[in-house]
PDB file of N, CA and C in Angstrom:
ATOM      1  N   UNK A   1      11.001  18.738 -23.557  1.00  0.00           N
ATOM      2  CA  UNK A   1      10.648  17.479 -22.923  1.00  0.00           C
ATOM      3  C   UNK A   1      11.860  16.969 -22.142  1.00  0.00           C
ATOM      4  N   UNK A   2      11.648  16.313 -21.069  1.00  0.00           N
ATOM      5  CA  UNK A   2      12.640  16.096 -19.994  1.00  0.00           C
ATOM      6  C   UNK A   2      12.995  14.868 -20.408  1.00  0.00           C
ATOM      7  N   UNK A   3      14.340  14.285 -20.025  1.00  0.00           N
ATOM      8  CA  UNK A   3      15.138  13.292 -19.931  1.00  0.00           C
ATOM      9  C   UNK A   3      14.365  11.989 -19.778  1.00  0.00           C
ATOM     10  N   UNK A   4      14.507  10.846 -21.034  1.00  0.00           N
ATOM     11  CA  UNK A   4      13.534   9.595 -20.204  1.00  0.00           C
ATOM     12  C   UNK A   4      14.855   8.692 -19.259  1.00  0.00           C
ATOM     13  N   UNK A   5      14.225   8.578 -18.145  1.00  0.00           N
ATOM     14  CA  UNK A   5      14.702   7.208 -17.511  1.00  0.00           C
ATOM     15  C   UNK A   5      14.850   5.791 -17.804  1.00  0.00           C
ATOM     16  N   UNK A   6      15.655   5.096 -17.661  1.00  0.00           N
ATOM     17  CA  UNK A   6      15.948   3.968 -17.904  1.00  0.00           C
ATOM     18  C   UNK A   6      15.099   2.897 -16.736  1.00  0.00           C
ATOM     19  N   UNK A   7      14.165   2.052 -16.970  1.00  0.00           N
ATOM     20  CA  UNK A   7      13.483   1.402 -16.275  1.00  0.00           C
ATOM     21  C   UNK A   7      14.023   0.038 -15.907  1.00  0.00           C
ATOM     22  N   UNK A   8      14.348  -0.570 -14.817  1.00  0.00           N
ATOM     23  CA  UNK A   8      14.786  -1.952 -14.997  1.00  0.00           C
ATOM     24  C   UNK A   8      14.316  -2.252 -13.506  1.00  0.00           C
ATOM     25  N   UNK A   9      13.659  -3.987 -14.343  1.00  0.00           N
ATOM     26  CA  UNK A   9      12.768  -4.903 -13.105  1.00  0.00           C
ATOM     27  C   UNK A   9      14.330  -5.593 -12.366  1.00  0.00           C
ATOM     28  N   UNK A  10      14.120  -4.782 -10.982  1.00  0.00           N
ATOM     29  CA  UNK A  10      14.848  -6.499  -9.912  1.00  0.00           C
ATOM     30  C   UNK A  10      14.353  -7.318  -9.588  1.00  0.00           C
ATOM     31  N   UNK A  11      15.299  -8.074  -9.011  1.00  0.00           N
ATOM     32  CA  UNK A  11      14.861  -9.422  -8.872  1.00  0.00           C
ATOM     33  C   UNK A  11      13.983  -9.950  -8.173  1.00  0.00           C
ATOM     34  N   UNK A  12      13.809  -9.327  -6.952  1.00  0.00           N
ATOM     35  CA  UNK A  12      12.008  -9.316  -6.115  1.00  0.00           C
ATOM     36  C   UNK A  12      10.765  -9.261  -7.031  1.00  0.00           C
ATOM     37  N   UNK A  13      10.939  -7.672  -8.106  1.00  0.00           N
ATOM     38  CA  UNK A  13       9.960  -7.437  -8.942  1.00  0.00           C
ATOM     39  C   UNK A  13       9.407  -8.954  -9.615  1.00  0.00           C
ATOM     40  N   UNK A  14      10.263  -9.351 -10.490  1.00  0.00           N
ATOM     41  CA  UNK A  14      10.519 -10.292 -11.398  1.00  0.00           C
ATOM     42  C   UNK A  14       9.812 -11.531 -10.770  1.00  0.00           C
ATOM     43  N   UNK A  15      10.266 -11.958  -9.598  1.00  0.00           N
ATOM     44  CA  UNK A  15       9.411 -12.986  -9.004  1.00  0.00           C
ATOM     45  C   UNK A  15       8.267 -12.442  -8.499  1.00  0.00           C
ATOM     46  N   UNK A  16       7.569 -11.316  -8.033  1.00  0.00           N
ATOM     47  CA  UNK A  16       6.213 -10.954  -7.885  1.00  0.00           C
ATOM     48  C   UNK A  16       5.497 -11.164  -8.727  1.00  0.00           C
ATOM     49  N   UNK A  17       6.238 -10.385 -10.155  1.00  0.00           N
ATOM     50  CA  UNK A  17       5.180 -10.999 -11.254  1.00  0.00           C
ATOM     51  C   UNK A  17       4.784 -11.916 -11.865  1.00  0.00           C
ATOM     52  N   UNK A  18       5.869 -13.013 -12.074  1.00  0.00           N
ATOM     53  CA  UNK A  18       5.838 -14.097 -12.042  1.00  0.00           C
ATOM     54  C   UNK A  18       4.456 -15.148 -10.863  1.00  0.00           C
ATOM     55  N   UNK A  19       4.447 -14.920  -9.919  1.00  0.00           N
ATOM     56  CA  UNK A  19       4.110 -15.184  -8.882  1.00  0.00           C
ATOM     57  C   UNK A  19       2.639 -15.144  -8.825  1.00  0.00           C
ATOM     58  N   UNK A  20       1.893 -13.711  -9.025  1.00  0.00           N
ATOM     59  CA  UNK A  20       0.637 -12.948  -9.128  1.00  0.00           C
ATOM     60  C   UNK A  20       0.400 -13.554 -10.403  1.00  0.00           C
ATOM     61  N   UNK A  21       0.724 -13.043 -11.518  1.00  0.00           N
ATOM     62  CA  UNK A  21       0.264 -13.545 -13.160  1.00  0.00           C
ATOM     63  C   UNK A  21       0.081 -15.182 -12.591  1.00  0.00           C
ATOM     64  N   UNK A  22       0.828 -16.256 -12.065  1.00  0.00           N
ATOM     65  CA  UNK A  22       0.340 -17.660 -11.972  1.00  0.00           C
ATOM     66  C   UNK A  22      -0.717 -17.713 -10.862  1.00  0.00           C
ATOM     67  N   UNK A  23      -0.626 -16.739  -9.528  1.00  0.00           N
ATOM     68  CA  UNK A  23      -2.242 -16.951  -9.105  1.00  0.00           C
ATOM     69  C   UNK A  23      -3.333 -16.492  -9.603  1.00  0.00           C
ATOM     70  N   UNK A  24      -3.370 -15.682 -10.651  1.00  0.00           N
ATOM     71  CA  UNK A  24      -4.445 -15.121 -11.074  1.00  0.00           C
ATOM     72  C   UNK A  24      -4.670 -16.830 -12.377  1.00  0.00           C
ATOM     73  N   UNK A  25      -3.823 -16.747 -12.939  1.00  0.00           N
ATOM     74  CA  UNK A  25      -4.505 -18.320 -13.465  1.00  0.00           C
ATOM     75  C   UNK A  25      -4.539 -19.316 -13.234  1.00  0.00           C
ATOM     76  N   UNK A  26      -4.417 -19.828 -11.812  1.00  0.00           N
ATOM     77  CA  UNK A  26      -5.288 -20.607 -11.161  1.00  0.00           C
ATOM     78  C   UNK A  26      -6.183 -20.171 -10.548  1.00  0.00           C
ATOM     79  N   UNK A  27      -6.466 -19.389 -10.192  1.00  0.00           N
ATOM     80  CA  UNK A  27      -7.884 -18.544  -9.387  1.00  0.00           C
ATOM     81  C   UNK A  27      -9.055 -18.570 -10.667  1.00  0.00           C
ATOM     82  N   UNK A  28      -8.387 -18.249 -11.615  1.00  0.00           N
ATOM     83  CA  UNK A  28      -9.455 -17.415 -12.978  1.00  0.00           C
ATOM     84  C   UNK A  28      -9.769 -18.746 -13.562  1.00  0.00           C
ATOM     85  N   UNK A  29      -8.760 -19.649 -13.706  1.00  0.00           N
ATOM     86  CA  UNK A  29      -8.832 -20.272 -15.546  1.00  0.00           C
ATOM     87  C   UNK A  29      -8.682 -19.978 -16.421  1.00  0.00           C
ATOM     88  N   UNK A  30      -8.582 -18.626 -16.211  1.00  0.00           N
ATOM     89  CA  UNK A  30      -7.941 -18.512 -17.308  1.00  0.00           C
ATOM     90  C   UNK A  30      -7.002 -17.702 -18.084  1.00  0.00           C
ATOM     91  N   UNK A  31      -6.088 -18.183 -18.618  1.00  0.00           N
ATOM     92  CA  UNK A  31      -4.586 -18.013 -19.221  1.00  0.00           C
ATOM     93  C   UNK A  31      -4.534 -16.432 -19.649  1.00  0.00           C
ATOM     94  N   UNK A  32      -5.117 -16.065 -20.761  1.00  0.00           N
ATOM     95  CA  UNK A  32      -5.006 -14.888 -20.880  1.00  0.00           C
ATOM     96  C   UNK A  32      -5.681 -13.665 -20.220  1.00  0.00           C
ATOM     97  N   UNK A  33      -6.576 -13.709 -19.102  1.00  0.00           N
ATOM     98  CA  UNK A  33      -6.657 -12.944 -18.244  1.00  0.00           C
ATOM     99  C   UNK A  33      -5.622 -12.727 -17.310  1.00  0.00           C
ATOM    100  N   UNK A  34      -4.717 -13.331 -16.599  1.00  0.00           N
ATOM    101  CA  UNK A  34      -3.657 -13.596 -16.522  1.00  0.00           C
ATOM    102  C   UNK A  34      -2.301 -12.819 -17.326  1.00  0.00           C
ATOM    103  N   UNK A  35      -2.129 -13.396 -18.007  1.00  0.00           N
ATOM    104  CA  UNK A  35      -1.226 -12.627 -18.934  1.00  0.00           C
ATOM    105  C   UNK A  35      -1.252 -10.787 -19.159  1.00  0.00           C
ATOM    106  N   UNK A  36      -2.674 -11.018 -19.241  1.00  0.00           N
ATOM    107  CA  UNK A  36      -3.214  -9.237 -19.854  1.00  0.00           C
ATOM    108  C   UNK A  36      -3.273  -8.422 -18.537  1.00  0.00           C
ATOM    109  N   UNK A  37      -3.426  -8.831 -17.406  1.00  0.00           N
ATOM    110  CA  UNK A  37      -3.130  -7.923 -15.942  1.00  0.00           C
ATOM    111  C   UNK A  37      -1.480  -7.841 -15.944  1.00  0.00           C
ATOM    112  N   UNK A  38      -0.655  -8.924 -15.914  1.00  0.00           N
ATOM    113  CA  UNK A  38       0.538  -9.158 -15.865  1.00  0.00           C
ATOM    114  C   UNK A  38       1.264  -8.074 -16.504  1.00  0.00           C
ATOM    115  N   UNK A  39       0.522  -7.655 -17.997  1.00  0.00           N
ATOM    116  CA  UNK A  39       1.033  -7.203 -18.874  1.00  0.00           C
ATOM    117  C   UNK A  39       0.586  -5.622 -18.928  1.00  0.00           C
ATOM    118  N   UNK A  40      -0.445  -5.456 -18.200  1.00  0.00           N
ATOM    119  CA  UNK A  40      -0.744  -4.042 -17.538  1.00  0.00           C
ATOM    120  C   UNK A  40       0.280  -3.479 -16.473  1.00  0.00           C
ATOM    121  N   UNK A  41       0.525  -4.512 -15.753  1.00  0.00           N
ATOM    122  CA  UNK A  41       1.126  -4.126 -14.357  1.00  0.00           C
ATOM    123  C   UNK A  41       2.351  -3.585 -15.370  1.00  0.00           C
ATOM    124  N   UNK A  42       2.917  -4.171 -16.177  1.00  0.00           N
ATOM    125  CA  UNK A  42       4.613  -4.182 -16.676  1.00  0.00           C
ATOM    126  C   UNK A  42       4.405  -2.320 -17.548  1.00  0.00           C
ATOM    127  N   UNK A  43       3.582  -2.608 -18.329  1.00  0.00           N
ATOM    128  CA  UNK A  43       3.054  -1.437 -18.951  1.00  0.00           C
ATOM    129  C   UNK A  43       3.285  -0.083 -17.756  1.00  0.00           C
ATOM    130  N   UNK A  44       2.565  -0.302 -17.020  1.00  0.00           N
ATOM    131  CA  UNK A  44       2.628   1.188 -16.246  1.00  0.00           C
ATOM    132  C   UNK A  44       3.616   1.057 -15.599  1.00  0.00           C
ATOM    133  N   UNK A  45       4.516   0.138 -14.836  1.00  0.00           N
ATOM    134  CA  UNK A  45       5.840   0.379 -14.468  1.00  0.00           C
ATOM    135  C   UNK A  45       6.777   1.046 -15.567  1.00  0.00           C
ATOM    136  N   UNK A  46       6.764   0.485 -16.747  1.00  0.00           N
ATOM    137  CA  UNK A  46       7.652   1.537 -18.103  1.00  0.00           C
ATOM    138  C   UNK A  46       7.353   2.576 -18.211  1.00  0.00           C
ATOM    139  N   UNK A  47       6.453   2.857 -17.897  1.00  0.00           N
ATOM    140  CA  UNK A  47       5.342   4.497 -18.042  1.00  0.00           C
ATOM    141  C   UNK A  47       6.315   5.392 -16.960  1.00  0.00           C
ATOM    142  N   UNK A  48       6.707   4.737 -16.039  1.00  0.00           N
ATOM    143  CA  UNK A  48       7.645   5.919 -15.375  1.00  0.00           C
ATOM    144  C   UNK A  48       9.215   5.991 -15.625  1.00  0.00           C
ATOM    145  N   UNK A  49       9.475   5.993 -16.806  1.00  0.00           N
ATOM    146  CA  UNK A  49      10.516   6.510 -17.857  1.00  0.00           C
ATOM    147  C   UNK A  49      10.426   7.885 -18.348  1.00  0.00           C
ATOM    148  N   UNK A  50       9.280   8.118 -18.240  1.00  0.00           N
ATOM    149  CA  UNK A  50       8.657   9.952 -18.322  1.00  0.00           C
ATOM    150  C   UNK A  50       8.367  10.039 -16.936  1.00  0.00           C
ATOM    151  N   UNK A  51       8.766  10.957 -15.987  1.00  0.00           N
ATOM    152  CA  UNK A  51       8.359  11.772 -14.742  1.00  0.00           C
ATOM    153  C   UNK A  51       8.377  10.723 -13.434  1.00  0.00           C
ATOM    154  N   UNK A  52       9.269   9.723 -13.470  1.00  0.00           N
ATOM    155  CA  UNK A  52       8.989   8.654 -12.282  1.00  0.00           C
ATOM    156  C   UNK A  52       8.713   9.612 -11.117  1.00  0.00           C
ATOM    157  N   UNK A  53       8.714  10.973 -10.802  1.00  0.00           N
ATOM    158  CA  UNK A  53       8.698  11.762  -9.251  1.00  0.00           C
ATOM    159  C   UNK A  53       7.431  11.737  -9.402  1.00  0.00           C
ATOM    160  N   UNK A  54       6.492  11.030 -10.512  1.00  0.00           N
ATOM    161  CA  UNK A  54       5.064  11.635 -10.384  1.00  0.00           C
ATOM    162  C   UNK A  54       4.473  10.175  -9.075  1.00  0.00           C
ATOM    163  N   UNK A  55       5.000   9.725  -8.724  1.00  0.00           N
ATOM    164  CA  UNK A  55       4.601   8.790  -7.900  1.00  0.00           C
ATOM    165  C   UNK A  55       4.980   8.812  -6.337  1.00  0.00           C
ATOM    166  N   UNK A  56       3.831   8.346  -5.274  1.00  0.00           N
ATOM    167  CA  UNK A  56       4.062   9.665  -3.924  1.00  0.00           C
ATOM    168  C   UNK A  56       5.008   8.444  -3.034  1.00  0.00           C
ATOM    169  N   UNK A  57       5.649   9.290  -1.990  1.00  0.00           N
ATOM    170  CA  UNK A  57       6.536   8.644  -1.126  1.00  0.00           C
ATOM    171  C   UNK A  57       5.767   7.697  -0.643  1.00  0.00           C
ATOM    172  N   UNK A  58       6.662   6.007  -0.170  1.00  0.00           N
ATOM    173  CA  UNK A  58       5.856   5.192   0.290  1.00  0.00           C
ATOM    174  C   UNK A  58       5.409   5.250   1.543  1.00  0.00           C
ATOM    175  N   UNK A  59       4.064   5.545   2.147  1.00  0.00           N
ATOM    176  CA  UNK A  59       4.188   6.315   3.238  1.00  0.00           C
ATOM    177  C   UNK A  59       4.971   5.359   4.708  1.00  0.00           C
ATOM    178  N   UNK A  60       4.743   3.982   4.566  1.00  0.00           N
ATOM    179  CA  UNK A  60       5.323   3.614   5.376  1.00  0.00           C
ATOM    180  C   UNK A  60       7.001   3.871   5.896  1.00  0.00           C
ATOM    181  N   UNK A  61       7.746   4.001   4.984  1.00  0.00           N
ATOM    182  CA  UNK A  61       8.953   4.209   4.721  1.00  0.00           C
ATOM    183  C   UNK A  61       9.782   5.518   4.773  1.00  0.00           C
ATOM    184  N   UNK A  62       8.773   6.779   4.451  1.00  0.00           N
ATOM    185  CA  UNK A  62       9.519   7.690   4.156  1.00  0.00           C
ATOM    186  C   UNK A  62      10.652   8.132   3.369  1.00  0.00           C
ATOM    187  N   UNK A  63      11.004   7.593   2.720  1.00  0.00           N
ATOM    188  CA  UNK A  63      12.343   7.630   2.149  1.00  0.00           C
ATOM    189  C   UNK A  63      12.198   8.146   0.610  1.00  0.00           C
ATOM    190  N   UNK A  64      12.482   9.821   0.613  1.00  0.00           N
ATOM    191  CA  UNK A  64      12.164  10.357  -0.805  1.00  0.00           C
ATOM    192  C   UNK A  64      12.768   9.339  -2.028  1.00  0.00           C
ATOM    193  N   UNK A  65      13.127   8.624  -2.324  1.00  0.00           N
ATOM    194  CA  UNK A  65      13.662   7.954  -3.684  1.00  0.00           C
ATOM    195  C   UNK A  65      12.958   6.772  -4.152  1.00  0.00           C
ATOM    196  N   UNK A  66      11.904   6.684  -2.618  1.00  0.00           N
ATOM    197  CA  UNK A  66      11.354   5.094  -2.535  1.00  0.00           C
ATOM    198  C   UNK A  66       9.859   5.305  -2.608  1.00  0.00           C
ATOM    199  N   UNK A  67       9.423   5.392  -4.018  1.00  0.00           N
ATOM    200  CA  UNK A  67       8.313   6.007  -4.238  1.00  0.00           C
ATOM    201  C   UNK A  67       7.168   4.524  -4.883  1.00  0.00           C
ATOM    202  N   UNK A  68       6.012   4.749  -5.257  1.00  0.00           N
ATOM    203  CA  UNK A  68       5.197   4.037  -6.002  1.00  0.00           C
ATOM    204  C   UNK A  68       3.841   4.705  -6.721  1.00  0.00           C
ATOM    205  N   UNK A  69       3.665   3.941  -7.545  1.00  0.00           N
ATOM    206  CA  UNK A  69       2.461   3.815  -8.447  1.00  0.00           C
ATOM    207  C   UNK A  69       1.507   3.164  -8.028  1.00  0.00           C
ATOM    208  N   UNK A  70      -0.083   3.023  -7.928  1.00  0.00           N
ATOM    209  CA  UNK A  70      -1.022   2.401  -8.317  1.00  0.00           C
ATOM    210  C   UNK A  70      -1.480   1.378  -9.500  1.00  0.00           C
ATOM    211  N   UNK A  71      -1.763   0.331  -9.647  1.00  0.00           N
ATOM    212  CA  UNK A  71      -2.532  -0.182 -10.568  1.00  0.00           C
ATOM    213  C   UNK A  71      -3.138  -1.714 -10.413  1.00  0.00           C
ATOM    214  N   UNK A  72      -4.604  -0.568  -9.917  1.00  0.00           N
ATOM    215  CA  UNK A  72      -5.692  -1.445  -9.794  1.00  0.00           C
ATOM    216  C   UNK A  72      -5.500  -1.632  -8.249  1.00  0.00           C
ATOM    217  N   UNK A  73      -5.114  -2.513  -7.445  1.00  0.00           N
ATOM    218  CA  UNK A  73      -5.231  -3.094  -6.382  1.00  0.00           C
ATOM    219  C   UNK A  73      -3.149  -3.247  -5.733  1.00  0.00           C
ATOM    220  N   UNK A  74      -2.760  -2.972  -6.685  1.00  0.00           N
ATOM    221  CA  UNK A  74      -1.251  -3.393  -6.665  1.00  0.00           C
ATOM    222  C   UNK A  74      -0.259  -2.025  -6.445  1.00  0.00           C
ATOM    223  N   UNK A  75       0.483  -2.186  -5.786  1.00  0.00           N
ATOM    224  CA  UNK A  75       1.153  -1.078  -5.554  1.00  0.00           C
ATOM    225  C   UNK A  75       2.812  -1.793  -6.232  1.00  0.00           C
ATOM    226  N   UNK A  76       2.829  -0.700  -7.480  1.00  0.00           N
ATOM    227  CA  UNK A  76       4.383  -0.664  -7.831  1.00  0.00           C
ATOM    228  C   UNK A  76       5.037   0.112  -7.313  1.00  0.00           C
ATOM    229  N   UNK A  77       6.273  -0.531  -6.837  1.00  0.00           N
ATOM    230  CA  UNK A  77       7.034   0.450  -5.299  1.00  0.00           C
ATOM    231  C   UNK A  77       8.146   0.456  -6.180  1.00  0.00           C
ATOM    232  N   UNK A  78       9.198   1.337  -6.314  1.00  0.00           N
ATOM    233  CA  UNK A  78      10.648   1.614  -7.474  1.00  0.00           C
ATOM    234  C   UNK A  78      11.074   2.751  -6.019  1.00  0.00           C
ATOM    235  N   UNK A  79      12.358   2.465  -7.186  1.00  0.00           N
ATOM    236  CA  UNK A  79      13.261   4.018  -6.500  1.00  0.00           C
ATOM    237  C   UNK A  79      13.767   4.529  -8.261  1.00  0.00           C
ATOM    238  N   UNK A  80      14.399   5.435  -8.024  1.00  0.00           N
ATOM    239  CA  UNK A  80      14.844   6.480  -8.575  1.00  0.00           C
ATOM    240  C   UNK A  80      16.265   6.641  -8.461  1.00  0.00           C
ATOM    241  N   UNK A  81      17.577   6.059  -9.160  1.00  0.00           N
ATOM    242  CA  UNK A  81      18.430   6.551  -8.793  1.00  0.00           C
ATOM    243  C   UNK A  81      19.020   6.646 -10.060  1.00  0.00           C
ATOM    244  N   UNK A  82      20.155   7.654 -10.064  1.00  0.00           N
ATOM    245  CA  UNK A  82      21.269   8.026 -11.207  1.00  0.00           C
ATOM    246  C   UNK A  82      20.446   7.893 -12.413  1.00  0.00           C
ATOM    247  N   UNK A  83      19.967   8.473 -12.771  1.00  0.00           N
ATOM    248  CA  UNK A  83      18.741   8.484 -14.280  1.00  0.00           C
ATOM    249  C   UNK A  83      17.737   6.924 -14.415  1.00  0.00           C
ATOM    250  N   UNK A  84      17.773   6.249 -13.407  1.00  0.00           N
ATOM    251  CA  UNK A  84      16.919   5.074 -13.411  1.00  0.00           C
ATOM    252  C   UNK A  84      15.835   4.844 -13.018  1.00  0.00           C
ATOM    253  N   UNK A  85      15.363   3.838 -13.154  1.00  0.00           N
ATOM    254  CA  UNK A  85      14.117   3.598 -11.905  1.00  0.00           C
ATOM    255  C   UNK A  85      13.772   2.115 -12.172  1.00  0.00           C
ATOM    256  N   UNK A  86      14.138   1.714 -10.934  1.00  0.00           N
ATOM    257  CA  UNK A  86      14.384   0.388 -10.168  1.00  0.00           C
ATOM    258  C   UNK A  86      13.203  -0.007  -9.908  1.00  0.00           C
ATOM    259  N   UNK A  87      12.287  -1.293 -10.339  1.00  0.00           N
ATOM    260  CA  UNK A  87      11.389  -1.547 -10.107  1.00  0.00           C
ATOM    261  C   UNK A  87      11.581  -2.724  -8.760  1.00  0.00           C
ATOM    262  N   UNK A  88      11.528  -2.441  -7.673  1.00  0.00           N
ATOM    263  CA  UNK A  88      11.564  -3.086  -6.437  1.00  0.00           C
ATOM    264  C   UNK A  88      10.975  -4.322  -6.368  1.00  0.00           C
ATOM    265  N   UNK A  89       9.264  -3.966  -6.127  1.00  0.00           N
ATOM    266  CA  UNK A  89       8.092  -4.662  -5.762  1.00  0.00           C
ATOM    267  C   UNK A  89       6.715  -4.173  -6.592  1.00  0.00           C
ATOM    268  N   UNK A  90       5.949  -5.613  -6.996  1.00  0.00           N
ATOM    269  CA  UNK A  90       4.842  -5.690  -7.271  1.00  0.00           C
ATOM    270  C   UNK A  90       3.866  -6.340  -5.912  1.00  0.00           C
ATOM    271  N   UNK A  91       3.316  -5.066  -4.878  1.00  0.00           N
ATOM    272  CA  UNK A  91       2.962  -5.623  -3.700  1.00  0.00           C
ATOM    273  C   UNK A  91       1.158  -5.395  -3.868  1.00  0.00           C
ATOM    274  N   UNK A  92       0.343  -6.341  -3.703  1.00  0.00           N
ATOM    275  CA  UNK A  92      -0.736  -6.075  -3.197  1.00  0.00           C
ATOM    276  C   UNK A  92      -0.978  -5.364  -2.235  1.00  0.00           C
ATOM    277  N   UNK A  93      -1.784  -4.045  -2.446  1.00  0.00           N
ATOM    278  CA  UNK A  93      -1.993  -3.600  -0.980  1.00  0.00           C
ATOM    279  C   UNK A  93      -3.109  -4.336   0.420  1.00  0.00           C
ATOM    280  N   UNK A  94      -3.303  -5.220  -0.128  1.00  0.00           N
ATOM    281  CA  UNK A  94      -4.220  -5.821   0.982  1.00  0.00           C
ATOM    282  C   UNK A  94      -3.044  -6.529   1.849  1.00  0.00           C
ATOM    283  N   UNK A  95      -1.908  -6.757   1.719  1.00  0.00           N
ATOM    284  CA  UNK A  95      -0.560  -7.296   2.205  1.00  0.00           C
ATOM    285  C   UNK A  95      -0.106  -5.959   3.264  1.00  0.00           C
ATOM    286  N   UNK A  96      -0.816  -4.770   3.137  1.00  0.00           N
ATOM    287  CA  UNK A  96       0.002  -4.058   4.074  1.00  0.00           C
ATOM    288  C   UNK A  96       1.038  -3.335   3.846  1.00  0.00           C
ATOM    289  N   UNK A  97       2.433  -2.811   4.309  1.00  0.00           N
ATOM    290  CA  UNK A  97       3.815  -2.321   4.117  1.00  0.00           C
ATOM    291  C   UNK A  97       4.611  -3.492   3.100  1.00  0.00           C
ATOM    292  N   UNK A  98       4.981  -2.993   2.297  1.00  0.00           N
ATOM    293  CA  UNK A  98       5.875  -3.633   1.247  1.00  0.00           C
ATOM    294  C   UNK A  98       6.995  -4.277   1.897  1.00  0.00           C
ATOM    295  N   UNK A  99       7.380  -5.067   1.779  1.00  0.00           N
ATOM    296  CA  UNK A  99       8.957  -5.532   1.991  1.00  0.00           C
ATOM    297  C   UNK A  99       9.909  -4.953   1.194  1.00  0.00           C
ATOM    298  N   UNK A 100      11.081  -4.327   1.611  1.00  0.00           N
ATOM    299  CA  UNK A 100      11.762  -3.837   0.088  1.00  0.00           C
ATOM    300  C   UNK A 100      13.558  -3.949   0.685  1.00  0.00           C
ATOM    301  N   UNK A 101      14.212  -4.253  -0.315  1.00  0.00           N
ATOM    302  CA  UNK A 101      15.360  -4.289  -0.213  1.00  0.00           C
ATOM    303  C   UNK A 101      15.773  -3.510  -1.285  1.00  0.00           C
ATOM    304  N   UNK A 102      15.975  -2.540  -0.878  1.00  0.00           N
ATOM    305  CA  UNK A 102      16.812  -1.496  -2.067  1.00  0.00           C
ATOM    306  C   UNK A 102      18.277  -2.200  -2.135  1.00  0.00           C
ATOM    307  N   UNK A 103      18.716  -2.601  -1.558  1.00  0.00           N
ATOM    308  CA  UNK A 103      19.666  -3.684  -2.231  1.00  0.00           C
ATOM    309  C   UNK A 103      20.484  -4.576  -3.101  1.00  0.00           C
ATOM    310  N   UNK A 104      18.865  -4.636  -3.752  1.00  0.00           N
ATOM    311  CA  UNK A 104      19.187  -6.033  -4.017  1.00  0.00           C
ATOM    312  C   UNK A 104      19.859  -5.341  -5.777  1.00  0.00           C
ATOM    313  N   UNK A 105      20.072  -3.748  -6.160  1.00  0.00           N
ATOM    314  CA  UNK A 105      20.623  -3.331  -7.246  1.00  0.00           C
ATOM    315  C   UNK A 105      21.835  -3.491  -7.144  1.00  0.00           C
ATOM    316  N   UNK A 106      22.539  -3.077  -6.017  1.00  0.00           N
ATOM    317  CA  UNK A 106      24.069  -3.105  -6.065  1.00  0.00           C
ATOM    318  C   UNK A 106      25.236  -4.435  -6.360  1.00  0.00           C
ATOM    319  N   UNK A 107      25.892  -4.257  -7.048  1.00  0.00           N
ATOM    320  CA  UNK A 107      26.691  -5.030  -7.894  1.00  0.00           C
ATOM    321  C   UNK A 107      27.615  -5.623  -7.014  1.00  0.00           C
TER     322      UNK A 107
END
């Protein structure tokens, strides 16, 4: 079994989810529907701690390291670097090309 990766949300991520989880409970009403998507989205971003390459280049971008996941309607966009994986953006795809600042990791 191969090496797990170390997963960590930036700071874009962090406010997406934040962001989405509070429109979904004002849209819904309700609180724990909300929470339990929120808590899906977070779920399958950790999931790529095993095999993050299993997720395809973003096609807008091109840039092999700057890959994403599916879930549901949401595109989790990460990179991949030095045994990690950088959770970028939680972007709706009805929004189009992601915004991304690979950036925003460096110290």
């Amino acid at each position: 079994m191969g090496a797990e990766y170390k997963v960590i949300f930036g700071p874009r991520s962090r406010s997406d989810l934040k962001d989405l989880v509070g429109f979904i409970r004002r849209a819904s009403g309700a609180p724990e529907v909300a929470e339990r998507f929120g808590m899906g989205l977070v779920r399958k971003a950790l999931s790529l701690s095993a095999f993050p390459e299993r997720g395809r280049i973003v096609p807008e971008l091109g840039v092999p390291e700057v890959r994403e996941i599916i879930f549901r309607s949401y595109r989790i966009v990460y990179r991949i670097v030095s045994g990690q994986v950088q959770i970028l953006r939680f972007w709706h795809a009805a929004r189009g090309a992601p915004e991304i600042n690979v950036d925003e990791f460096i110290d």
